[in-house]
C-alpha atoms as a PDB file:
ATOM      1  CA  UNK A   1     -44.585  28.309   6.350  1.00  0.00           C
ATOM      2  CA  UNK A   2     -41.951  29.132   9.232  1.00  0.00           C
ATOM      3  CA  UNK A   3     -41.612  27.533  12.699  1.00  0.00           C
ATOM      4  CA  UNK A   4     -41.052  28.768  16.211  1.00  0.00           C
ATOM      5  CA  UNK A   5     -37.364  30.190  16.216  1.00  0.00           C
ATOM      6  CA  UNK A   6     -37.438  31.392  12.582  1.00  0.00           C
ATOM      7  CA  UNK A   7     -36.743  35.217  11.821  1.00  0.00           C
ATOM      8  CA  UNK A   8     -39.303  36.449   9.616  1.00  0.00           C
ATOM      9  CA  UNK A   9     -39.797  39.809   7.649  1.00  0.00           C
ATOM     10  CA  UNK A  10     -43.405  41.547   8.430  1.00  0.00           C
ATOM     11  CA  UNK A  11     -45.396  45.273   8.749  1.00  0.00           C
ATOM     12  CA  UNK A  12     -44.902  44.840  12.506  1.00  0.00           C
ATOM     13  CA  UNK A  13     -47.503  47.430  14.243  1.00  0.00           C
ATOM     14  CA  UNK A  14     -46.363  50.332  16.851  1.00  0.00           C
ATOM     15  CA  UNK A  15     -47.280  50.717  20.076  1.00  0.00           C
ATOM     16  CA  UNK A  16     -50.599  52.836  18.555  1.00  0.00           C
ATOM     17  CA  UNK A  17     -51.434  49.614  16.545  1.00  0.00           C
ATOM     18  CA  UNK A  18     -52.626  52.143  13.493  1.00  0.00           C
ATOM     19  CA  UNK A  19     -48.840  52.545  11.765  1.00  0.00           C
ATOM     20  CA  UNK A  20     -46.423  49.796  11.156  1.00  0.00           C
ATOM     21  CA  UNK A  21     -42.504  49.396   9.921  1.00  0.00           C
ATOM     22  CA  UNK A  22     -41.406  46.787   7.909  1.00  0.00           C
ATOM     23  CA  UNK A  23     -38.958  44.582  10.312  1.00  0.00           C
ATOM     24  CA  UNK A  24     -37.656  41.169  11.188  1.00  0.00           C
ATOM     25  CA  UNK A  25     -39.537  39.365  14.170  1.00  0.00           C
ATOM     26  CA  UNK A  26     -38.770  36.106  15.836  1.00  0.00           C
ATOM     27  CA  UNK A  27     -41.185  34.084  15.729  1.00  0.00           C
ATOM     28  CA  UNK A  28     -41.480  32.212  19.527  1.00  0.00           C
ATOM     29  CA  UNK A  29     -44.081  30.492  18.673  1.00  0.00           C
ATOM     30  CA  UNK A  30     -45.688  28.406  15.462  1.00  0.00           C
ATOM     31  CA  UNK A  31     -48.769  29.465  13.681  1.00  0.00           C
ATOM     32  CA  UNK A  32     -51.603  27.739  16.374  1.00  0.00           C
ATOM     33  CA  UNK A  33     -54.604  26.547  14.640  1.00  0.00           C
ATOM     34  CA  UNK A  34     -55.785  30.726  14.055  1.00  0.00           C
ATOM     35  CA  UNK A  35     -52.814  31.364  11.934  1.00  0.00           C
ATOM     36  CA  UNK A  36     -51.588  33.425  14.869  1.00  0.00           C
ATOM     37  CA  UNK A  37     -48.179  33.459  16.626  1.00  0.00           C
ATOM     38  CA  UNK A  38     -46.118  35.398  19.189  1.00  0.00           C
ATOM     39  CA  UNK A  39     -43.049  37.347  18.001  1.00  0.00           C
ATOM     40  CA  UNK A  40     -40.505  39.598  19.489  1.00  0.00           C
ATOM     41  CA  UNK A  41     -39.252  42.785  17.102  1.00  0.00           C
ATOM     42  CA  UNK A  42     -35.454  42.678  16.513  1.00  0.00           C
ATOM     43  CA  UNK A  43     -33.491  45.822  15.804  1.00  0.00           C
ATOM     44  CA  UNK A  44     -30.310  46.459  14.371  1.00  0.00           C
ATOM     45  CA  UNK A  45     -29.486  49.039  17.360  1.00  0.00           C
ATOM     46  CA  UNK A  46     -27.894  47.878  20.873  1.00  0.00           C
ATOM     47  CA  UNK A  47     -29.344  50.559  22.881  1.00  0.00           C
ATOM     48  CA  UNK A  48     -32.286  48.759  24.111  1.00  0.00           C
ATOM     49  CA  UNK A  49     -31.816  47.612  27.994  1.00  0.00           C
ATOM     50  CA  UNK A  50     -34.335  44.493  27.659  1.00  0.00           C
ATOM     51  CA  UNK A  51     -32.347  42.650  24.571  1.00  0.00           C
ATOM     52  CA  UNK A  52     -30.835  39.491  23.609  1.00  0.00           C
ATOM     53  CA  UNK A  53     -27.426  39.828  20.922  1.00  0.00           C
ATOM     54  CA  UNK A  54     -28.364  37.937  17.792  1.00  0.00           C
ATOM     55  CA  UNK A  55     -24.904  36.992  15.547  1.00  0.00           C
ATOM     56  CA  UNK A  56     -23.956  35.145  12.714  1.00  0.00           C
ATOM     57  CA  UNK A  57     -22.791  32.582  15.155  1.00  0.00           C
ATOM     58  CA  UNK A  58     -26.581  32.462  16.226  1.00  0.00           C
ATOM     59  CA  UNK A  59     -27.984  31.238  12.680  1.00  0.00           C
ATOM     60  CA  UNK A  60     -28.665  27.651  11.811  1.00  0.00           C
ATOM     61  CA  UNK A  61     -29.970  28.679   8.915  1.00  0.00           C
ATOM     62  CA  UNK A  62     -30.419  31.568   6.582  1.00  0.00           C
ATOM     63  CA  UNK A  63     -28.270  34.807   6.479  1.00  0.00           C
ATOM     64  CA  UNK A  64     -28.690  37.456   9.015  1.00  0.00           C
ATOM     65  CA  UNK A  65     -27.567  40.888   7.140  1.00  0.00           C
ATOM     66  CA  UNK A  66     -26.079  42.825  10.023  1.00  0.00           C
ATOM     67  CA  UNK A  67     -25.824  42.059  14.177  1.00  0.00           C
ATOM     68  CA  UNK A  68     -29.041  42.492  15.765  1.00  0.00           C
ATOM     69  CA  UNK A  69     -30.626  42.354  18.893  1.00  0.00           C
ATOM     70  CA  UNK A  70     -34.215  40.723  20.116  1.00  0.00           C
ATOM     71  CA  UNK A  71     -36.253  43.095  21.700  1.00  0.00           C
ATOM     72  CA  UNK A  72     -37.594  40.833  24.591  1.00  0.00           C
ATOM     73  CA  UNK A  73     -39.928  43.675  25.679  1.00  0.00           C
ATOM     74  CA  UNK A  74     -41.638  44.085  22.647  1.00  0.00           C
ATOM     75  CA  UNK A  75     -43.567  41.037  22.289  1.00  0.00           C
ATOM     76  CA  UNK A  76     -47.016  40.767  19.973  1.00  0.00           C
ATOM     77  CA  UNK A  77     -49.608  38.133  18.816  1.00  0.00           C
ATOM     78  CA  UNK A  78     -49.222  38.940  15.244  1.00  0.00           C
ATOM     79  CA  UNK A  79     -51.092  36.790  11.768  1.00  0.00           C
ATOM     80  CA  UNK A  80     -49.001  34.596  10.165  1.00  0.00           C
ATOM     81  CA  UNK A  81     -50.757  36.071   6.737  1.00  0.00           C
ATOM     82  CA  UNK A  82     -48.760  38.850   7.655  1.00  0.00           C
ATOM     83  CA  UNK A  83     -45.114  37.371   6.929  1.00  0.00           C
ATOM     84  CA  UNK A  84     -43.724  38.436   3.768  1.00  0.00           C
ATOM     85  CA  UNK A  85     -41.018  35.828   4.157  1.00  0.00           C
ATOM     86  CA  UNK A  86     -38.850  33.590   6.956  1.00  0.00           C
ATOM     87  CA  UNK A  87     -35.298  34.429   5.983  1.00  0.00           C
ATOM     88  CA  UNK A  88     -33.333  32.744   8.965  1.00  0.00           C
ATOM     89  CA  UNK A  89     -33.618  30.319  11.665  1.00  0.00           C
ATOM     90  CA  UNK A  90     -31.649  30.565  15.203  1.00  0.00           C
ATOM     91  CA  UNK A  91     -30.126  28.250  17.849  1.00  0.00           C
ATOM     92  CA  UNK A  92     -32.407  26.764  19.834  1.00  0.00           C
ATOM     93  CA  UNK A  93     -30.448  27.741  22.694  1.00  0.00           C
ATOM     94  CA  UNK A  94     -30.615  31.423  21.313  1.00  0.00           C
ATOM     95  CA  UNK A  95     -34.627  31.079  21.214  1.00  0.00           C
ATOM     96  CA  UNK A  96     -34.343  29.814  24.770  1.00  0.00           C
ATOM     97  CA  UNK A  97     -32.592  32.992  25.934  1.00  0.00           C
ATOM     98  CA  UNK A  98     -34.927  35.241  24.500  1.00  0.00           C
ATOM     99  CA  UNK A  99     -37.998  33.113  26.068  1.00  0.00           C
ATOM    100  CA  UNK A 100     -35.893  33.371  29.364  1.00  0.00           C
ATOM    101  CA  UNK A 101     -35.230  37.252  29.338  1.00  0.00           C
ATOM    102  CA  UNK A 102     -38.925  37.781  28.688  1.00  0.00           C
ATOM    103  CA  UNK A 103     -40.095  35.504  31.549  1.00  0.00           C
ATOM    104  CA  UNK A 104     -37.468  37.264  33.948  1.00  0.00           C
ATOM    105  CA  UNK A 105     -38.784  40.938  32.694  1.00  0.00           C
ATOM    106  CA  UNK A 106     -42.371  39.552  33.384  1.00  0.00           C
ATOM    107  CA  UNK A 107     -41.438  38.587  36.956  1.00  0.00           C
ATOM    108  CA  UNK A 108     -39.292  41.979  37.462  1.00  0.00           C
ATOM    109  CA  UNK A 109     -42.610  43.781  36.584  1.00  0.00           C
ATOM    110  CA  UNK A 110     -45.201  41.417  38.306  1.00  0.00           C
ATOM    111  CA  UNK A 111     -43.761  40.843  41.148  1.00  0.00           C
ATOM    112  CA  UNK A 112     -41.011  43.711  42.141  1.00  0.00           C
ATOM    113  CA  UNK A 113     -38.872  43.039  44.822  1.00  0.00           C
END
């Protein structure tokens, strides 16, 4: 099994929830009681505004392949059946960050200035 923080390999679904692509996730959360958990995609390109940089520096444990990025504003309640496998852990400080981007974006779009 994998823990909140771990980056795990899964069919993660598009926005149309009919198609997926085979991608890493972070895990936020662990498996509740359901099997379920919250992840955030991660992507190997830095265009995305809403992001949080993920480097070798950022891994506990495991290998990440190339520099990524978590995609704070993609966010989903996926099945843990769904992992294929957890390849990597990250700081908990980096986990933090990406928890704190996504609570800022929430706020931005909740409650606009």
């Amino acid at each position: 099994m994998f823990e909140a923080g771990s980056l795990v390999l899964l069919p993660f679904p598009f926005s149309d929830a009919k198609t997926t692509k085979r991608r890493p996730v972070l895990a936020l959360t662990a498996p509740d009681e359901y099997g379920d958990f919250i992840g955030m995609a991660v992507s190997s390109r830095s265009h995305h505004g809403n992001s949080v940089v993920l480097q070798n520096d950022a891994i506990v444990q495991g290998i990440l392949p190339k520099q990524s990025w978590i995609r704070t504003d993609r966010i989903v309640t996926l099945s843990a059946s769904l992992v294929i496998k957890s390849f990597a852990k990250i700081r908990p400080d980096v986990h933090r960050q990406a928890v704190d981007s996504l609570c800022e974006l929430l706020h931005k779009q909740i409650f606009p200035a």
